[in-house]
N, C-alpha and C. Protein backbone atom coordinates (compact mmCIF):
# COMPACT_ATOMS: atom_id res chain seq x y z
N UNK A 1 25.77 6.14 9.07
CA UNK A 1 25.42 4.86 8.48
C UNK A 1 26.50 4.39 7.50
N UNK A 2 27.43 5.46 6.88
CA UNK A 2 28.72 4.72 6.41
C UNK A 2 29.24 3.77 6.70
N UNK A 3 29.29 2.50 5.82
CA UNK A 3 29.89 1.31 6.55
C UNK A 3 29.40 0.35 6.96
N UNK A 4 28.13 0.87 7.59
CA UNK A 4 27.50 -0.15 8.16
C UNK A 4 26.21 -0.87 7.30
N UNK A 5 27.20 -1.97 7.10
CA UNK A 5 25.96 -2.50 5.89
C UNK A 5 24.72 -3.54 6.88
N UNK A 6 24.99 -4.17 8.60
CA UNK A 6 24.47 -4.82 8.72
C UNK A 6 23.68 -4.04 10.09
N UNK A 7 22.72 -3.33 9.50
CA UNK A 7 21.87 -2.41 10.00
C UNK A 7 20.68 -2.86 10.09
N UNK A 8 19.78 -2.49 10.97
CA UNK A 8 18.39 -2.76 10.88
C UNK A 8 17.92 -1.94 9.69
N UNK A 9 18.45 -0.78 9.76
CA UNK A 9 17.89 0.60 8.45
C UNK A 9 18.01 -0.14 6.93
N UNK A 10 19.46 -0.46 7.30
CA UNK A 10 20.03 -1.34 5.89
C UNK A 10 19.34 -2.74 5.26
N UNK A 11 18.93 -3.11 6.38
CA UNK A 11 17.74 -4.31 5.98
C UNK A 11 16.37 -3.92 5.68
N UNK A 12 16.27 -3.45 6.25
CA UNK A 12 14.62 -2.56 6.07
C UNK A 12 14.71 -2.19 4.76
N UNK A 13 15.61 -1.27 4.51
CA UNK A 13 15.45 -0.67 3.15
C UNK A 13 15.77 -1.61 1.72
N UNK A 14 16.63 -2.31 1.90
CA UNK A 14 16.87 -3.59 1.16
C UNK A 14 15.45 -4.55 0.81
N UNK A 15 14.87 -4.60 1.66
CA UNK A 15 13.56 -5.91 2.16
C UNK A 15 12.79 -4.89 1.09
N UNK A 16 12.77 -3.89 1.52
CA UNK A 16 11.42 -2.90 0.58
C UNK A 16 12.24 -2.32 -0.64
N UNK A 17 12.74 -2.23 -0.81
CA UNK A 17 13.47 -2.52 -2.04
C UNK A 17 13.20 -3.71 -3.17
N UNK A 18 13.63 -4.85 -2.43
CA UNK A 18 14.00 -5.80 -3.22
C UNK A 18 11.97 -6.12 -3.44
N UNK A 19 11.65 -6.19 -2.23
CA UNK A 19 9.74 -6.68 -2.80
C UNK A 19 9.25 -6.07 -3.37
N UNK A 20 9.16 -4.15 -3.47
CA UNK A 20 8.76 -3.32 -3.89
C UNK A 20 8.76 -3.59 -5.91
N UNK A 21 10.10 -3.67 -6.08
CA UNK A 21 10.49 -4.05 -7.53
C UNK A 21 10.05 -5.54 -7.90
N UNK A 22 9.90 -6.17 -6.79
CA UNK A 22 9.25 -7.71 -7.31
C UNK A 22 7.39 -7.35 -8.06
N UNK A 23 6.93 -6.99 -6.93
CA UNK A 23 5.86 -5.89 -6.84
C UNK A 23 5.41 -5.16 -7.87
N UNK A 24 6.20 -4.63 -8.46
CA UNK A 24 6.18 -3.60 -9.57
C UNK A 24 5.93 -4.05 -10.57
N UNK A 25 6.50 -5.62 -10.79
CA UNK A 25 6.70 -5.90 -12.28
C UNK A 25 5.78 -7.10 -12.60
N UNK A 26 5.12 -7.77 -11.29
CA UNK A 26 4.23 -8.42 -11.07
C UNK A 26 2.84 -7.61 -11.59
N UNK A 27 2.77 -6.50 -10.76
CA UNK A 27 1.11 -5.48 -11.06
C UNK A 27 1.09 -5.12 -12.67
N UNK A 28 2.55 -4.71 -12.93
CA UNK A 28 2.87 -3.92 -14.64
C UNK A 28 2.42 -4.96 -15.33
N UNK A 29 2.42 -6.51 -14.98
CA UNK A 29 1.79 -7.08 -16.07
C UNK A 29 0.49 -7.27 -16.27
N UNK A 30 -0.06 -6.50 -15.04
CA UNK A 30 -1.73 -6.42 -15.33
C UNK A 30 -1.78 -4.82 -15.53
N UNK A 31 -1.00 -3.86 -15.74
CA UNK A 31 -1.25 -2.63 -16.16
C UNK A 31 -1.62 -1.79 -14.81
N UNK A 32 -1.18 -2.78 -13.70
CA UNK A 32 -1.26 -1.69 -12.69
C UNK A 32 0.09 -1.34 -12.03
N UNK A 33 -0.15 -0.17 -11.04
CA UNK A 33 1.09 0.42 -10.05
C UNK A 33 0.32 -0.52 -9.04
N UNK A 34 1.81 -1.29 -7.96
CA UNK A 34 1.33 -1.62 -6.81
C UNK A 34 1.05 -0.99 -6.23
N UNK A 35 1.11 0.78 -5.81
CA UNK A 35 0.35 1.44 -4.62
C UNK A 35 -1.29 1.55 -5.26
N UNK A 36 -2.12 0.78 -6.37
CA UNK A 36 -3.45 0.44 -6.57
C UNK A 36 -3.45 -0.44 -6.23
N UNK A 37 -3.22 -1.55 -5.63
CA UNK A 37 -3.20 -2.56 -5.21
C UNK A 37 -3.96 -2.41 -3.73
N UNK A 38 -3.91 -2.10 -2.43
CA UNK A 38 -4.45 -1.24 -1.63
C UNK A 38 -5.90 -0.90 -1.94
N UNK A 39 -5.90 -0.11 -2.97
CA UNK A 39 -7.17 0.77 -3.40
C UNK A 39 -8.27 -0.52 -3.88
N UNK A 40 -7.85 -1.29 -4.83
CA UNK A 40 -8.38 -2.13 -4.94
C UNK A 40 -8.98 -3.12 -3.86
N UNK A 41 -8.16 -3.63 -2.98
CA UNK A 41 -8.34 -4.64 -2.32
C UNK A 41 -9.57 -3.77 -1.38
N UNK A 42 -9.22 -2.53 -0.46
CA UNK A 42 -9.94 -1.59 -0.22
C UNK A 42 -11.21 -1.62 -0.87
N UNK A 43 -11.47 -1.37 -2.28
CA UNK A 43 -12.81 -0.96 -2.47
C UNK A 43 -13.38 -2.31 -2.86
N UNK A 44 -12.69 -3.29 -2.64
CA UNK A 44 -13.68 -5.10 -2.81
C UNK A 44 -14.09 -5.17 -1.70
N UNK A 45 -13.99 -4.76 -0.43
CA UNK A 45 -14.69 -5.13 0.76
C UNK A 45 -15.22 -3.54 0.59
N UNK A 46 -15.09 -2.74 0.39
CA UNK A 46 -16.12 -1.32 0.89
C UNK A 46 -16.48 -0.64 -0.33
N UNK A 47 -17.34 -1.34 -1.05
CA UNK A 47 -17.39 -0.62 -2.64
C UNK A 47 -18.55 0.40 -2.10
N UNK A 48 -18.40 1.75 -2.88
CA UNK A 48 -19.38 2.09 -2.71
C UNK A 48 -18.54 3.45 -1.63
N UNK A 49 -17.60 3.46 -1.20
CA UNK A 49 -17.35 4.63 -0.14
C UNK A 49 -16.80 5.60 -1.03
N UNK A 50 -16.51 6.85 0.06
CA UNK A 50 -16.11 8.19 -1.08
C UNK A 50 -14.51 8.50 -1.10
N UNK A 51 -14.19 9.25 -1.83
CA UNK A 51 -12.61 9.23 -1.79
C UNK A 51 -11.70 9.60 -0.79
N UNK A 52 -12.99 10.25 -0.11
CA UNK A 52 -12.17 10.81 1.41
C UNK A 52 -11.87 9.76 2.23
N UNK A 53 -12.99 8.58 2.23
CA UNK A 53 -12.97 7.38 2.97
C UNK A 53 -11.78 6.88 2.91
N UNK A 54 -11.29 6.49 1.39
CA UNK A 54 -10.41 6.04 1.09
C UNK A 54 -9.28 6.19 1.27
N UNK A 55 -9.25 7.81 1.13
CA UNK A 55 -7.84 7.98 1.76
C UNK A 55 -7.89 8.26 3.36
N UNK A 56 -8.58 8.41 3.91
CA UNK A 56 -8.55 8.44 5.43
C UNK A 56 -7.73 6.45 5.53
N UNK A 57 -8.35 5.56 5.15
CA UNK A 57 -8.06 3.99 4.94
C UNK A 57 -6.92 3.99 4.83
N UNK A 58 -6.15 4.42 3.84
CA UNK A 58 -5.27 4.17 3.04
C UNK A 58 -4.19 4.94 3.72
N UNK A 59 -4.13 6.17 4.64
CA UNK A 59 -3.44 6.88 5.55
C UNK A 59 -2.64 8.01 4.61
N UNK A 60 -3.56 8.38 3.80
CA UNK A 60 -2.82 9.30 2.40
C UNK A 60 -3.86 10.43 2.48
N UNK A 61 -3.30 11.11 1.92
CA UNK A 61 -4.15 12.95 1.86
C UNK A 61 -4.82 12.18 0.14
N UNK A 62 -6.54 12.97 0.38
CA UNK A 62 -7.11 12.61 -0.31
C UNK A 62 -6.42 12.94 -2.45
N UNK A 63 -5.68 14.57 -2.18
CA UNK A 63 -5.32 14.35 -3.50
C UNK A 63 -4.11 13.25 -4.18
N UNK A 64 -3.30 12.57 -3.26
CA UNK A 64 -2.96 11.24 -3.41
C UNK A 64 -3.94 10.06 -4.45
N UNK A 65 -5.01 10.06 -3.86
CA UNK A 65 -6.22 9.04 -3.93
C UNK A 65 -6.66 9.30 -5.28
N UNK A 66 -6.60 10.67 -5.38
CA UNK A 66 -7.39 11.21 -6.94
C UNK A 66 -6.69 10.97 -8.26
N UNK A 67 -5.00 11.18 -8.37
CA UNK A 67 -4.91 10.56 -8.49
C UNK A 67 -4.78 8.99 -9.76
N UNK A 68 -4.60 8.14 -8.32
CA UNK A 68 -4.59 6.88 -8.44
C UNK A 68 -6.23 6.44 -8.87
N UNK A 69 -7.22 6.66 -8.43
CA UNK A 69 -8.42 6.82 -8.31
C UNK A 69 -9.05 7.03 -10.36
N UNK A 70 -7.79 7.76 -10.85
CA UNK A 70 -8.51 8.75 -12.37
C UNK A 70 -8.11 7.65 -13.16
N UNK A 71 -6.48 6.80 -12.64
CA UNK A 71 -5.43 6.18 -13.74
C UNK A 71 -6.35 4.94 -13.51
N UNK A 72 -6.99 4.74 -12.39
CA UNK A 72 -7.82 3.20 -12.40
C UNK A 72 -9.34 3.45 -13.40
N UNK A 73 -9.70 4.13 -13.16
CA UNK A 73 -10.92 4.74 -14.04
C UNK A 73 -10.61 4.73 -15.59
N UNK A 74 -9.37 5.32 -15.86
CA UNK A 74 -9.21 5.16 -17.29
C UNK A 74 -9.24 3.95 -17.54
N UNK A 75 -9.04 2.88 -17.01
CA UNK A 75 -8.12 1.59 -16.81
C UNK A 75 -9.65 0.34 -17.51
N UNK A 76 -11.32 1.50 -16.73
CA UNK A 76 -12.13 0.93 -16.38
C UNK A 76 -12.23 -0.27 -15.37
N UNK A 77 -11.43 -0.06 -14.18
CA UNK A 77 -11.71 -0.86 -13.15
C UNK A 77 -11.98 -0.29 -12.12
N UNK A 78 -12.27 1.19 -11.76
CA UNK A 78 -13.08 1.27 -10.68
C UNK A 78 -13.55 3.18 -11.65
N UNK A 79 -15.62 3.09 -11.19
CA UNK A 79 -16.28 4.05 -11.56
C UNK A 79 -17.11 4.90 -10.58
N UNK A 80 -17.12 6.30 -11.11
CA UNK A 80 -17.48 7.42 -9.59
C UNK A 80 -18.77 7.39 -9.77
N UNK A 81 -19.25 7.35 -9.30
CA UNK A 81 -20.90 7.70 -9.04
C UNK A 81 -21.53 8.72 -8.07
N UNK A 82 -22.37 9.39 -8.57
CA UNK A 82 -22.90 10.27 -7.09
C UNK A 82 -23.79 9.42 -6.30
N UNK A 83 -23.46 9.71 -4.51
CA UNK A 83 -23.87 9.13 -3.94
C UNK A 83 -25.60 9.28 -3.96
N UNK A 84 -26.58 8.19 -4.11
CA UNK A 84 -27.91 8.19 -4.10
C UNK A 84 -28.14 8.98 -2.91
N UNK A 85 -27.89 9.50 -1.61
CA UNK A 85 -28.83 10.37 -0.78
C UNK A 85 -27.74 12.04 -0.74
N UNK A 86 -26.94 12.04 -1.09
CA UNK A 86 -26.07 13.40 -1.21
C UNK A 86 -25.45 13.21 -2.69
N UNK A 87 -25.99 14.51 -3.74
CA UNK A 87 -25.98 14.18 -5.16
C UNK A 87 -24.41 15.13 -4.92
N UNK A 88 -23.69 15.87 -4.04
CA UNK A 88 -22.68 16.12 -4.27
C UNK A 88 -21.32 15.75 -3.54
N UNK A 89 -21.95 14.42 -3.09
CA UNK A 89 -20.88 13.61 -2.39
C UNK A 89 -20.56 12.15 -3.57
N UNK A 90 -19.50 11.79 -4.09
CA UNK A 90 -19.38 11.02 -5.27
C UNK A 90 -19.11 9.72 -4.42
N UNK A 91 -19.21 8.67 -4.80
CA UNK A 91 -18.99 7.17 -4.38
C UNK A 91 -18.10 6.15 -5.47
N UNK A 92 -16.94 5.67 -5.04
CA UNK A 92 -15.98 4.78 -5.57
C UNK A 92 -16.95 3.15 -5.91
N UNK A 93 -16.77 2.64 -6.98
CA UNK A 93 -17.40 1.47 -7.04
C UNK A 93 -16.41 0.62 -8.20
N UNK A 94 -15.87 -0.69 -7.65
CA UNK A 94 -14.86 -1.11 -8.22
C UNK A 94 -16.18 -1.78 -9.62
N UNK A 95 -15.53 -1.78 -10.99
CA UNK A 95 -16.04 -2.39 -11.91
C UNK A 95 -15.62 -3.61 -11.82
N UNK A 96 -16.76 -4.79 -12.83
CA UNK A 96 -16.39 -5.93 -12.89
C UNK A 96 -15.34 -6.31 -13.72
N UNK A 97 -14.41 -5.51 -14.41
CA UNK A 97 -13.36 -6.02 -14.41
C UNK A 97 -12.33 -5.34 -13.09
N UNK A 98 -12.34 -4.49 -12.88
CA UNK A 98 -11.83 -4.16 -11.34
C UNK A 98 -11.89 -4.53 -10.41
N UNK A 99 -13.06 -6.12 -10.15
CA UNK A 99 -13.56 -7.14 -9.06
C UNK A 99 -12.46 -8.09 -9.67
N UNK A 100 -12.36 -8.12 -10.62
CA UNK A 100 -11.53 -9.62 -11.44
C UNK A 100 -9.99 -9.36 -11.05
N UNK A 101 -9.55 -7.71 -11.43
CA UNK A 101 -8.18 -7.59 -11.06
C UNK A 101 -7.61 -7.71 -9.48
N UNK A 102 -8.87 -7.60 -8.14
CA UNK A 102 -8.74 -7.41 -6.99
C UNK A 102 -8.60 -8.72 -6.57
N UNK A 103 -9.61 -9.45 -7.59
CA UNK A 103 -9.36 -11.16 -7.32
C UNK A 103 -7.79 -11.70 -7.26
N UNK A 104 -7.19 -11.25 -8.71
CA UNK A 104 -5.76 -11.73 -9.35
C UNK A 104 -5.06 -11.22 -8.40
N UNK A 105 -4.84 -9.81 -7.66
CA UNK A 105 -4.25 -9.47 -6.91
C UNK A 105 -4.18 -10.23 -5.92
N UNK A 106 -5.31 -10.09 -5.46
CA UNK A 106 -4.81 -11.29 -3.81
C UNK A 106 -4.45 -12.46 -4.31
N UNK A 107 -4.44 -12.92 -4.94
CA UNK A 107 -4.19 -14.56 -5.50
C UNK A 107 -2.48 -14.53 -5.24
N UNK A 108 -2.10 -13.17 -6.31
CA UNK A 108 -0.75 -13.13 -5.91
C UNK A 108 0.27 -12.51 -5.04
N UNK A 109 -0.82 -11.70 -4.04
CA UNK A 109 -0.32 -11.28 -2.85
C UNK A 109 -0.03 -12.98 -1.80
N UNK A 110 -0.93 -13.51 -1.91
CA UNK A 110 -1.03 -14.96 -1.23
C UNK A 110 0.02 -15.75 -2.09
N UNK A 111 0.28 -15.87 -2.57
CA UNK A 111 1.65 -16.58 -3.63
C UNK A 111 2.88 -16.00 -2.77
N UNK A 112 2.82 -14.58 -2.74
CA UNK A 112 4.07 -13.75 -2.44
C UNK A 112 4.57 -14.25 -0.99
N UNK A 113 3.20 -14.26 -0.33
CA UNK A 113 3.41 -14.16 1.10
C UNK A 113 4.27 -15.88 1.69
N UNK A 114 3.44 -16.94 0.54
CA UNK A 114 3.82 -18.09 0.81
C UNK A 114 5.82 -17.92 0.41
N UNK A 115 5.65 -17.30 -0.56
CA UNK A 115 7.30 -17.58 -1.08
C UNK A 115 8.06 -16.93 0.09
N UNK A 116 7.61 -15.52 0.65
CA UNK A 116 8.04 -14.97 1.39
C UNK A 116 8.47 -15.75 2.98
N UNK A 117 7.82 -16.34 3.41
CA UNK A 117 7.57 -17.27 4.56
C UNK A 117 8.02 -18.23 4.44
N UNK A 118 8.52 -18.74 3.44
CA UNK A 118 8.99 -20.28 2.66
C UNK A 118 10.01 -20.54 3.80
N UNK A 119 9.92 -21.55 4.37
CA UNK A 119 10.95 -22.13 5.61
C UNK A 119 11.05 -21.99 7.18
N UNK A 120 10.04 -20.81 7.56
CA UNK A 120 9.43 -20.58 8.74
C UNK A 120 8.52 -21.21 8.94
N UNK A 121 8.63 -21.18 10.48
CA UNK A 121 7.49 -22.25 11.12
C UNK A 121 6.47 -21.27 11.66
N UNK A 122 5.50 -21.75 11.98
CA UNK A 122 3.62 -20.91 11.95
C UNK A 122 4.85 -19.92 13.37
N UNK A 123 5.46 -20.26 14.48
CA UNK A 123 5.78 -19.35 15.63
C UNK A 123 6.93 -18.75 15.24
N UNK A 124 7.45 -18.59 14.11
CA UNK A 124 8.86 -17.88 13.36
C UNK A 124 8.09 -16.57 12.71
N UNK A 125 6.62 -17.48 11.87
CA UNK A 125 6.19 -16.24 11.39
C UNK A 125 5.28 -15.19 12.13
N UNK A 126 4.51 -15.79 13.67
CA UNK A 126 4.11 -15.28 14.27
C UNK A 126 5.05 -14.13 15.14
N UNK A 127 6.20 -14.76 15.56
CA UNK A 127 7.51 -13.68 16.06
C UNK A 127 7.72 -12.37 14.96
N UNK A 128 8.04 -13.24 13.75
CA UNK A 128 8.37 -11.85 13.16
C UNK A 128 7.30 -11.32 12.54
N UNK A 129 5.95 -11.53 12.50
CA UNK A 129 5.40 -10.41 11.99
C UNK A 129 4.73 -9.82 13.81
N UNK A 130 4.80 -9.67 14.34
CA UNK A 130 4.77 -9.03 15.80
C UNK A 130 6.37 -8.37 16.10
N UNK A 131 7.44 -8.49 15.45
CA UNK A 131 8.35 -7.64 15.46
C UNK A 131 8.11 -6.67 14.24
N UNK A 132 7.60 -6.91 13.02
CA UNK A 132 7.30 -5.93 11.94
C UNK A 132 6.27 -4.92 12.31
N UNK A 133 5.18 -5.78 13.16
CA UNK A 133 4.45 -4.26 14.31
C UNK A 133 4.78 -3.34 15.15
N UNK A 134 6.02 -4.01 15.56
CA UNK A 134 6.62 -3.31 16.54
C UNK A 134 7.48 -2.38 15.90
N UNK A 135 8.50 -2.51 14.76
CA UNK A 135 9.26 -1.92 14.31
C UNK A 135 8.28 -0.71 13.41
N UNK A 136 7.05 -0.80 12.82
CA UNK A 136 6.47 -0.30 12.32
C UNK A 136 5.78 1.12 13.38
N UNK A 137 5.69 0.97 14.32
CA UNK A 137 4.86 1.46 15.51
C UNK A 137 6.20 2.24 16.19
N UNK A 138 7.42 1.70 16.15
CA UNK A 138 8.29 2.76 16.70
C UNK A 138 8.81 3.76 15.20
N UNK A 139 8.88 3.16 13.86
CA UNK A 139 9.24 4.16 13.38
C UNK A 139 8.27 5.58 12.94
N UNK A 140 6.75 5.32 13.59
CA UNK A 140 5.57 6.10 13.40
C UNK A 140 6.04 7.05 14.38
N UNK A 141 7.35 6.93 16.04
CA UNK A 141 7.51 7.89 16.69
C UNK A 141 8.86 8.17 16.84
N UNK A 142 9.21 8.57 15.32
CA UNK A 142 10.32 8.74 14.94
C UNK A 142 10.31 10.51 14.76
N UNK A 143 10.81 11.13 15.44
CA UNK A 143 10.14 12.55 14.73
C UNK A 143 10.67 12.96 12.91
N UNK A 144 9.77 13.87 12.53
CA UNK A 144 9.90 14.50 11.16
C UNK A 144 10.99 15.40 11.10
N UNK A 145 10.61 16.42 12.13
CA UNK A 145 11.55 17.27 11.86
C UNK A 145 12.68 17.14 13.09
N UNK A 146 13.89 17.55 13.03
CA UNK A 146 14.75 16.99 13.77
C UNK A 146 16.23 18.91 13.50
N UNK A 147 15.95 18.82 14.93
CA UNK A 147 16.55 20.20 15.20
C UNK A 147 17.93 20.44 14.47
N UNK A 148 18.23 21.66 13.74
CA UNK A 148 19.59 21.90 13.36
C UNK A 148 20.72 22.18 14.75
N UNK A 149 21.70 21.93 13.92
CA UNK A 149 22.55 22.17 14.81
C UNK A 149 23.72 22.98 14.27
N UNK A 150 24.21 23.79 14.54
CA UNK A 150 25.36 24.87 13.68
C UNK A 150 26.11 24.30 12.55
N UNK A 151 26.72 23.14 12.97
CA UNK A 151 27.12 22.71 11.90
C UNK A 151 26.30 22.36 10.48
N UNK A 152 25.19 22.05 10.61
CA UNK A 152 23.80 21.55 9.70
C UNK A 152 23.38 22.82 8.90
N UNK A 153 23.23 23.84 9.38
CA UNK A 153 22.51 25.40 9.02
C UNK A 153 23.23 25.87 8.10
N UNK A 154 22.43 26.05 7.08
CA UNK A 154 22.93 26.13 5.95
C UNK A 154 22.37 28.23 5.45
């Protein structure tokens, strides 16, 4: 990849780069990390599920979830409860100020998306987000581990 600055890799990583830090400093002014952002939006349509749910959702190993899950709790925007028919299965329930921050969030996920899209036409953005599936879906069969070779073996 030396050199080659006009890469698909090199754009990719740039694109999530550059939104990621937009991202960051957008949530920091409501006192959140954007990877709660997810969790949130998540538990406004499914309040009430357990942490396993969540991270099964969210495509993260549950101690990931826990967590993100404790720093929102301190935060008082989302509280554990034991579930009413299994007293040792616990249930996620976003608080009403944790309904208010899920609100603000999408408000400015929908801001983002408009700025983001700014100059595409409805079949520019339909092309490329059906190439962002596609690119997303081949790098899922990308393998992990990737064989040494003599020179590599350390």
């Amino acid at each position: 990849m030396e050199g080659k600055k006009n890469t698909a890799q090199c754009f990719l990583m740039d694109l999530s780069k550059t939104y990621f830090s937009k991202l960051f400093v957008q949530a920091s002014h409501y006192g959140l990390h954007p990877g709660q952002i997810p969790i949130l939006g998540i538990l406004n349509k499914h309040d009430g599920i357990s942490q396993r749910e969540l991270a099964k959702m969210l495509g993260v190993k549950p101690s990931t979830v826990t967590i993100s899950i404790h720093r929102l709790g301190k935060n008082d925007l989302v509280e554990c409860r034991p579930d009413g028919k299994d007293r040792r299965k616990s249930c996620l329930y976003l608080t009403e100020a944790g309904k208010r921050f899920s609100r603000k969030m999408n408000e400015i996920l929908e801001m983002n998306e408009t700025f983001i899209l700014k100059g595409f036409s409805e079949s520019e953005t339909k092309c490329l987000n059906d190439f962002v599936k596609r690119i997303i879906h081949n790098i899922g069969e990308i393998p992990e581990i990737i064989p040494e070779d003599d020179e590599t073996k350390r």
